[in-house]
N, C-alpha and C. Protein backbone atom coordinates (compact mmCIF):
# COMPACT_ATOMS: atom_id res chain seq x y z
N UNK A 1 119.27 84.68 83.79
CA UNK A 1 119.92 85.95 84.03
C UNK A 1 118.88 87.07 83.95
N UNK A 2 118.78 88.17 84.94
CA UNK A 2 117.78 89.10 84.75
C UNK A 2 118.47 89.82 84.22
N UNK A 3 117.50 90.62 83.02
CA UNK A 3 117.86 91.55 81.90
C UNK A 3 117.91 93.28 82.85
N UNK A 4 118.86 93.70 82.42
CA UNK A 4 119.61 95.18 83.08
C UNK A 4 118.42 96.04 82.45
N UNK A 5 117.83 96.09 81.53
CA UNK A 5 116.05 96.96 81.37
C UNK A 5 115.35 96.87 82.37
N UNK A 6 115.53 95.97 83.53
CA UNK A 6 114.48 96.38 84.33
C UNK A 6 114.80 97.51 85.75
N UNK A 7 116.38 97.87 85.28
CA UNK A 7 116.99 98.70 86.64
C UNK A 7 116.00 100.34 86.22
N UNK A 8 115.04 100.98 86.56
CA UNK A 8 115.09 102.02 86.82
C UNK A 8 113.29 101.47 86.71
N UNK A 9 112.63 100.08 86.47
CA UNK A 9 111.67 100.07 85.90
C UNK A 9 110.74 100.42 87.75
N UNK A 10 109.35 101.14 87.48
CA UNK A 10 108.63 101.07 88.48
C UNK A 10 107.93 100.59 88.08
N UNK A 11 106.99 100.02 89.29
CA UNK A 11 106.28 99.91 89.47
C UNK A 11 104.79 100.21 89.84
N UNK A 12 103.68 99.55 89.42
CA UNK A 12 102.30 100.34 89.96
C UNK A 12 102.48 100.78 91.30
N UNK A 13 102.12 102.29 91.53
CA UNK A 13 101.59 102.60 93.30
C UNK A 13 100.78 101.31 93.44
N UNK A 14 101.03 101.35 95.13
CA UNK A 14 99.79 100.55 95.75
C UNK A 14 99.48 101.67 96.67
N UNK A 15 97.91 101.45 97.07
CA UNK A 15 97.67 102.50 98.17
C UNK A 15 96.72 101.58 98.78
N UNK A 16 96.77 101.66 100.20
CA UNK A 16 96.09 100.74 101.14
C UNK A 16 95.93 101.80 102.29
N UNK A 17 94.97 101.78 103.19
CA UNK A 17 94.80 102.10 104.49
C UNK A 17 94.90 100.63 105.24
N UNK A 18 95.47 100.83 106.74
CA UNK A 18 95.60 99.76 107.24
C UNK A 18 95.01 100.24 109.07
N UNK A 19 94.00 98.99 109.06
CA UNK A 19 93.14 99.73 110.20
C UNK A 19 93.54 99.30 111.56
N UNK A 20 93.44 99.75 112.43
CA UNK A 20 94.09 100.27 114.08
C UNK A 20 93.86 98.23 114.35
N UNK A 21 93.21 97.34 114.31
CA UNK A 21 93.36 96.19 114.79
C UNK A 21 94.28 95.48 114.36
N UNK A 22 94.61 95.52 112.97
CA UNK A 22 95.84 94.95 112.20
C UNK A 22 97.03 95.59 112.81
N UNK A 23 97.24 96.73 112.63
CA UNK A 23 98.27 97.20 113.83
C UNK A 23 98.73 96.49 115.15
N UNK A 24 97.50 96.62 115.85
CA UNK A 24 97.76 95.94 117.25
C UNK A 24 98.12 94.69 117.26
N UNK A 25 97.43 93.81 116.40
CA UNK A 25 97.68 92.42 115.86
C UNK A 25 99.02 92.10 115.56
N UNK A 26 99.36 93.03 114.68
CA UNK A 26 100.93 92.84 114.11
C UNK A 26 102.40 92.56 115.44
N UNK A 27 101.65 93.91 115.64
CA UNK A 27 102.36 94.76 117.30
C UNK A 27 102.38 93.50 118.10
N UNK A 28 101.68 92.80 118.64
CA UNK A 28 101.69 91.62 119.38
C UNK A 28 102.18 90.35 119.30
N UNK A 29 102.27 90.18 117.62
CA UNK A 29 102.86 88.76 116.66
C UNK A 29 104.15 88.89 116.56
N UNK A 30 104.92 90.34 116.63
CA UNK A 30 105.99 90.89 116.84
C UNK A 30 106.83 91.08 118.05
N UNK A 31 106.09 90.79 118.92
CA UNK A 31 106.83 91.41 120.60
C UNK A 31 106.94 92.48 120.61
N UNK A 32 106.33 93.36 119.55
CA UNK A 32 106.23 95.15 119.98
C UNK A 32 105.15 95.20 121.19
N UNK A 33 105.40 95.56 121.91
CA UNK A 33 104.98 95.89 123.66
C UNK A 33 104.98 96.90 124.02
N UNK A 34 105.41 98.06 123.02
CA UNK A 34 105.21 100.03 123.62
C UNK A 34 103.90 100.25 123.41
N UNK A 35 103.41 100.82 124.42
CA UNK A 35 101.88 101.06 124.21
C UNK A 35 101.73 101.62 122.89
N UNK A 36 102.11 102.67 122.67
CA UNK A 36 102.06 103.34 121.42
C UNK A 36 101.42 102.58 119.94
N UNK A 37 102.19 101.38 120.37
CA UNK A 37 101.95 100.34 119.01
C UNK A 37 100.47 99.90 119.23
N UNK A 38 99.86 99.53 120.89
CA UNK A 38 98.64 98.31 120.91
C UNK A 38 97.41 99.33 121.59
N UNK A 39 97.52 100.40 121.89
CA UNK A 39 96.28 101.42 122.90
C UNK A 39 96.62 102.26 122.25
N UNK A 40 95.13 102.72 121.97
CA UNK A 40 95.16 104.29 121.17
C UNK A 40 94.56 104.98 122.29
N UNK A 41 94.52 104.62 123.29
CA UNK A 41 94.50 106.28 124.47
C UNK A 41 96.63 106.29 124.42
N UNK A 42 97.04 105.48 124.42
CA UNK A 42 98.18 105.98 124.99
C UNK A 42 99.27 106.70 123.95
N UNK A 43 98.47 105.99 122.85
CA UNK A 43 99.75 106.66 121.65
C UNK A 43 98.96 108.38 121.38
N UNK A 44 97.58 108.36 121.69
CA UNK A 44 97.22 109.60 121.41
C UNK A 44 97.45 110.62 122.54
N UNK A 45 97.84 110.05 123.88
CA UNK A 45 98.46 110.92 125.35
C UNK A 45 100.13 111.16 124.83
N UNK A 46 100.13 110.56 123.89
CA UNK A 46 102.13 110.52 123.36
C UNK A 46 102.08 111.87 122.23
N UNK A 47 100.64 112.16 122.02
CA UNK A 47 100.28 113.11 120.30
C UNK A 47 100.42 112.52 119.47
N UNK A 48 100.17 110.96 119.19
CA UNK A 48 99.92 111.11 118.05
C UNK A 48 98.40 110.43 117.74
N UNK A 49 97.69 110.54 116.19
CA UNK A 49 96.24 110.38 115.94
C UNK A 49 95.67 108.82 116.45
N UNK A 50 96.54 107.96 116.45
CA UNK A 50 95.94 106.73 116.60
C UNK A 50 97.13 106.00 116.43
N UNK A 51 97.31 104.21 116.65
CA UNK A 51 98.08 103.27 117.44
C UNK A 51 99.53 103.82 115.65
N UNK A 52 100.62 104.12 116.18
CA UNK A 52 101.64 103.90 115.89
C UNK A 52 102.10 102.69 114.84
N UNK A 53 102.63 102.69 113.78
CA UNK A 53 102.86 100.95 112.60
C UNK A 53 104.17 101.10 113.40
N UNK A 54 104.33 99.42 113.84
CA UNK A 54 105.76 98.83 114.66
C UNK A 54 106.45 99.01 113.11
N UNK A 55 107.94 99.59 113.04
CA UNK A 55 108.54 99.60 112.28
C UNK A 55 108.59 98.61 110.65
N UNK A 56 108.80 97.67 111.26
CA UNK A 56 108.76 96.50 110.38
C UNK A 56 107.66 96.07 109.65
N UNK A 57 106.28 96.59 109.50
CA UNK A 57 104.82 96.20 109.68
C UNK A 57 105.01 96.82 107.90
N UNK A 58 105.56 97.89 107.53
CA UNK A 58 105.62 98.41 106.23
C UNK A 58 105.95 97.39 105.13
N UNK A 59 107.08 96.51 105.32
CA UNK A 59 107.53 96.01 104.70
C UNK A 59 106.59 94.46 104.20
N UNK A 60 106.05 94.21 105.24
CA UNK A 60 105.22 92.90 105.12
C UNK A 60 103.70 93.45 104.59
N UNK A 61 103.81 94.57 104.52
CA UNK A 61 102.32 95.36 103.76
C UNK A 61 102.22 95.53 102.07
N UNK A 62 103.43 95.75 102.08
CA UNK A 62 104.03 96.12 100.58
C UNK A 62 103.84 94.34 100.26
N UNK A 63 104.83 93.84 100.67
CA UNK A 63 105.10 92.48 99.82
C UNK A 63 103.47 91.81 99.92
N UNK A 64 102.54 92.01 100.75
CA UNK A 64 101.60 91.23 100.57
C UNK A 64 100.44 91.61 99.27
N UNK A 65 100.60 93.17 99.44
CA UNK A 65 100.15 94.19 98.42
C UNK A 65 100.49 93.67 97.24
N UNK A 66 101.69 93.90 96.61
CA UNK A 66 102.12 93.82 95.78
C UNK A 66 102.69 92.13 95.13
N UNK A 67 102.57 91.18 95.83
CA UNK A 67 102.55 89.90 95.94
C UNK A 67 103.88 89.61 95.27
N UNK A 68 104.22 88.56 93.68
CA UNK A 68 105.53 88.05 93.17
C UNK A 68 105.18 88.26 91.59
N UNK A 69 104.50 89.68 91.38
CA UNK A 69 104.17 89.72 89.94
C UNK A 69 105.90 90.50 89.18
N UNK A 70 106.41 90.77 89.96
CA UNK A 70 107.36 91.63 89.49
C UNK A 70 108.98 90.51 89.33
N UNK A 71 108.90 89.74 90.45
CA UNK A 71 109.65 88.33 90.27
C UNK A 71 109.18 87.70 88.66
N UNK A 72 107.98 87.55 88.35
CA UNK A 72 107.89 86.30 87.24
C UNK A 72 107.74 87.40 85.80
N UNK A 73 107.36 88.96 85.67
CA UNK A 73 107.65 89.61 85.12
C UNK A 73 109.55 89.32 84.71
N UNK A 74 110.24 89.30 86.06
CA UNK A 74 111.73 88.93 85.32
C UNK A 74 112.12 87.69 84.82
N UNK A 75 110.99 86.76 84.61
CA UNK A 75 111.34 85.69 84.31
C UNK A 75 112.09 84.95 85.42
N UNK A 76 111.95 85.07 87.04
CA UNK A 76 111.73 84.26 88.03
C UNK A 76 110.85 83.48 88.82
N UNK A 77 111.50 82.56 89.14
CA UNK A 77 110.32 81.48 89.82
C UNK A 77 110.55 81.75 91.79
N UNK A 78 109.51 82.59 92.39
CA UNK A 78 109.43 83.34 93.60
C UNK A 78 109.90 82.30 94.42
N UNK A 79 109.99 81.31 94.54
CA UNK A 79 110.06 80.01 95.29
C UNK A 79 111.65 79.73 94.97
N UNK A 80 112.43 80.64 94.53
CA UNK A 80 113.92 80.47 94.28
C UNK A 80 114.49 81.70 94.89
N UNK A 81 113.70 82.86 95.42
CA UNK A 81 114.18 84.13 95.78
C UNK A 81 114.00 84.08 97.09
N UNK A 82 115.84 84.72 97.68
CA UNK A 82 115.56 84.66 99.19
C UNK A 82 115.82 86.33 99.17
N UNK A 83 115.32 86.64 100.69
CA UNK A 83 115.10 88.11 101.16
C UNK A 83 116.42 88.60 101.59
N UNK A 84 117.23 88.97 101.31
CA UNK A 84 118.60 89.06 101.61
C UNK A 84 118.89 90.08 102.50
N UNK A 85 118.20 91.43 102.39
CA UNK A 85 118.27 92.81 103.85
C UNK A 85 117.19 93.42 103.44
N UNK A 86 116.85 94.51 104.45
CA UNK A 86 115.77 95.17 104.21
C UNK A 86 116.16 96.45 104.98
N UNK A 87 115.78 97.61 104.68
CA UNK A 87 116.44 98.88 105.63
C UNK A 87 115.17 99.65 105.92
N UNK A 88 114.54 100.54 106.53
CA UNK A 88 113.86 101.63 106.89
C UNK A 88 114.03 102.77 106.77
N UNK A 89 113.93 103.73 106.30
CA UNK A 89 114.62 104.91 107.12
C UNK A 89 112.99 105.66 107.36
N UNK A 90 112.84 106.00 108.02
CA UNK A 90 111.66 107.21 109.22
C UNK A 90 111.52 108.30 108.90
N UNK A 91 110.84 109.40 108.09
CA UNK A 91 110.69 110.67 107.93
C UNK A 91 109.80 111.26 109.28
N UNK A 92 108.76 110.54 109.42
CA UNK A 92 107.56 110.19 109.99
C UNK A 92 107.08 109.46 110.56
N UNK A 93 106.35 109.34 111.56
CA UNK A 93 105.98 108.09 112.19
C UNK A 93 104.28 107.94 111.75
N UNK A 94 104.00 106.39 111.10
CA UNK A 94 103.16 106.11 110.35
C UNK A 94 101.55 105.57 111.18
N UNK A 95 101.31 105.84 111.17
CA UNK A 95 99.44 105.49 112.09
C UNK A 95 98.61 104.92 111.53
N UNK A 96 97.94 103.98 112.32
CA UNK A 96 96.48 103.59 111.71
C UNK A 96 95.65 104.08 110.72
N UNK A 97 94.83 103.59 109.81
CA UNK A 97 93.86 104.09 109.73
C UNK A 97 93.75 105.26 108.61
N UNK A 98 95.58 105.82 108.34
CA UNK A 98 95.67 106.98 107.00
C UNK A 98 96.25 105.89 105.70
N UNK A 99 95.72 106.28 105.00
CA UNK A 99 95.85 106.00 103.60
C UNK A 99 97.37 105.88 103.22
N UNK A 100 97.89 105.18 102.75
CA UNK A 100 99.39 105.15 102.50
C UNK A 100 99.41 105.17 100.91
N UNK A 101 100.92 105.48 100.13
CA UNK A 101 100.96 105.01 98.65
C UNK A 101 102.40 104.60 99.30
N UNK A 102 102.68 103.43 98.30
CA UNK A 102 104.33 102.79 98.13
C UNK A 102 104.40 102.94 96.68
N UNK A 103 105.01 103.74 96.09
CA UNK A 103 105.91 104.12 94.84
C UNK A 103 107.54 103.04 94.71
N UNK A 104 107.51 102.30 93.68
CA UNK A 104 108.96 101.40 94.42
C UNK A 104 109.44 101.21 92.64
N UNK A 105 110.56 101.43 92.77
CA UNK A 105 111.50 101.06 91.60
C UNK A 105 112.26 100.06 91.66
N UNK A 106 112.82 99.62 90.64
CA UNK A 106 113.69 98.58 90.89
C UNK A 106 115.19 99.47 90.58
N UNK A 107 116.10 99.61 91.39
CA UNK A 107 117.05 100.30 91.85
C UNK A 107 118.45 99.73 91.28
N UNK A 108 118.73 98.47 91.38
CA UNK A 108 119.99 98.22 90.78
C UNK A 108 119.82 96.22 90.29
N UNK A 109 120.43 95.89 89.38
CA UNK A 109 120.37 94.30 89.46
C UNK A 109 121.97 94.04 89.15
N UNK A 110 122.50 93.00 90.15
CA UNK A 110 124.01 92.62 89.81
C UNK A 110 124.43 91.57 90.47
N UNK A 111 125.02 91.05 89.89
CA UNK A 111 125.50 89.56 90.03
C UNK A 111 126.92 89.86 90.93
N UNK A 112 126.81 88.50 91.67
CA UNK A 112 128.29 88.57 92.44
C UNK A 112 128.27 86.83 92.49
N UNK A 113 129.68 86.12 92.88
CA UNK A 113 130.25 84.88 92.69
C UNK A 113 130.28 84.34 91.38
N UNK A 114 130.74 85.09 90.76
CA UNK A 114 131.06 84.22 88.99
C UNK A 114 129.48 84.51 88.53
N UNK A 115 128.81 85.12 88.52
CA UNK A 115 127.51 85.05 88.13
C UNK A 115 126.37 83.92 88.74
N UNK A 116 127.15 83.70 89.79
CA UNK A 116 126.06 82.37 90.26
C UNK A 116 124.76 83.13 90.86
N UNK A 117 124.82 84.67 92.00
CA UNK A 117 123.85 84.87 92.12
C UNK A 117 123.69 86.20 92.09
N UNK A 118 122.36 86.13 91.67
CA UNK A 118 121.56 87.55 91.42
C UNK A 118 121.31 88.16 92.45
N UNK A 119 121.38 89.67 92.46
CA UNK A 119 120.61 90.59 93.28
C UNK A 119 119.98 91.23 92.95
N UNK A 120 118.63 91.68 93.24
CA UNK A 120 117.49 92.77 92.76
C UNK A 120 117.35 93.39 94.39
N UNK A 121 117.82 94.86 94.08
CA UNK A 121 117.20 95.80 94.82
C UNK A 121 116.23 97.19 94.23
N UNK A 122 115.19 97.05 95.47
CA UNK A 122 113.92 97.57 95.14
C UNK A 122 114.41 98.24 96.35
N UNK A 123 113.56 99.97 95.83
CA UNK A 123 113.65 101.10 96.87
C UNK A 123 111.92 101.18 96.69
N UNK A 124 112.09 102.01 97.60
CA UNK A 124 110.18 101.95 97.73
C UNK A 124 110.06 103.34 98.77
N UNK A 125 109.25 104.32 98.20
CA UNK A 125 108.67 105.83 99.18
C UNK A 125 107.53 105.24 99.83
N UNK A 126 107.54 105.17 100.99
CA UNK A 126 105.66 105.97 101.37
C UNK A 126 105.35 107.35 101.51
N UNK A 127 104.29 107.21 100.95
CA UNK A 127 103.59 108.89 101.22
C UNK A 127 102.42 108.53 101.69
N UNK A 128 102.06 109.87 102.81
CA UNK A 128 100.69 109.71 103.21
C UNK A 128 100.51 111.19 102.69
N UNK A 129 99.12 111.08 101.81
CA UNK A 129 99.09 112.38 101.33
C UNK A 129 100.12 112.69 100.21
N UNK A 130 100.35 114.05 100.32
CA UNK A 130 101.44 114.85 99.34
C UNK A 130 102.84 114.84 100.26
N UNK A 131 102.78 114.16 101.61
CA UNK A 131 104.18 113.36 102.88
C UNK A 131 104.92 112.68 102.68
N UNK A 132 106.18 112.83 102.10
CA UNK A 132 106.66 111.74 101.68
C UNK A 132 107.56 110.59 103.58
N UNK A 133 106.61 109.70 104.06
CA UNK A 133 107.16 109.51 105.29
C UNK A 133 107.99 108.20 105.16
N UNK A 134 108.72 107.34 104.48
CA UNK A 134 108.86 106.05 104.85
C UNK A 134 110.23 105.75 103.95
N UNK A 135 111.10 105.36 103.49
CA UNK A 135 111.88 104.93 102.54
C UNK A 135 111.95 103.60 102.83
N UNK A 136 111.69 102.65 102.13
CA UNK A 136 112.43 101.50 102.58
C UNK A 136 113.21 101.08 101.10
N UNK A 137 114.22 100.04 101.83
CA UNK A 137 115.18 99.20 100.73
C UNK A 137 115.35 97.39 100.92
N UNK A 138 115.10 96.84 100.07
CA UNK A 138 115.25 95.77 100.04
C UNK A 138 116.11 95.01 98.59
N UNK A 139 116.68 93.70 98.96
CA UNK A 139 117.88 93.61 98.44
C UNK A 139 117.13 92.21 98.44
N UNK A 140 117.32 91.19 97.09
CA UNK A 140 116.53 89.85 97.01
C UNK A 140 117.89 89.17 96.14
N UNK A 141 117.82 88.21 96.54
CA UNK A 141 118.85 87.26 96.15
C UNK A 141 118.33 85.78 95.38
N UNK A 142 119.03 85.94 94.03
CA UNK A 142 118.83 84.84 93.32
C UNK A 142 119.53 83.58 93.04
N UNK A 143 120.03 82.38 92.99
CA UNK A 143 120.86 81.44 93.05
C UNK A 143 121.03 81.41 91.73
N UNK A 144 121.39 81.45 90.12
CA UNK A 144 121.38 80.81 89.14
C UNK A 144 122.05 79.27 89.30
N UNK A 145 120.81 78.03 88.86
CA UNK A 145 121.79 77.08 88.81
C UNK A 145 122.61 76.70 87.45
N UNK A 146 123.47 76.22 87.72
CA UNK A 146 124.43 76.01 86.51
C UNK A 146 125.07 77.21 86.37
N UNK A 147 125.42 78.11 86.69
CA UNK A 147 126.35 79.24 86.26
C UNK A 147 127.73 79.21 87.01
N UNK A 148 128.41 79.47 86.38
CA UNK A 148 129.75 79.00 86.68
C UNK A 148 130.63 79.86 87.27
């Protein structure tokens, strides 16, 4: 059972820059196909500084960043946690190459089906700069076995 002390707990910032080839890379592994995402003449003929992050690219930055220290901190084994939703919301549209921070709390933990399974949701800001551009939410699902 995860202990209700860890609902408001944060976590370390991470801050990473992520450079214009990883972008394009992503952009392509993805089926993102708007120029914007893979040519920086075209996202910079659109105004903006350099290739565009395909939406989804945030979320797989964070979790790689931040890896499963916060899972076994709750006394979980990461290899039992599935990804249950994930949301975005856009202040900003995020670019190559600037410095990011992810600030992320752990937001709520609660059980549903007789206590069989857990939920941990984590909210998470990006800021570029003193910008706050990115919100995301994610929602992780735990099985307890034996709980009734």
């Amino acid at each position: 059972m995860i202990a209700a002390e860890f609902v408001g707990k944060r976590l370390d910032p991470v801050v990473l820059r992520v450079p214009r080839e990883r972008v394009v890379a992503f952009a392509r592994a993805v089926g993102e196909d708007a120029a914007v995402h893979v040519d920086v003449d075209a996202a910079r003929a659109a105004g903006h500084p350099d290739v565009v992050l395909p939406p989804t690219m945030l979320f797989g930055l964070e979790l790689e960043a931040r890896g499963d220290g916060l899972l076994v901190d709750m006394g979980l084994d990461p290899l039992r946690v599935l990804h249950a939703e994930q949301s975005f919301t856009y202040h900003r549209s995020v670019h190559a190459g600037v410095e990011l921070r992810f600030e992320c709390v752990v937001a709520d933990v609660y059980r549903r089906m007789g206590g069989r399974l857990e939920f941990i949701v984590q909210e998470t800001t990006v800021h570029r700069g003193d910008e706050h551009v990115v919100d995301l939410r994610q929602v992780l699902v735990i099985e307890e076995k034996g709980a009734a």
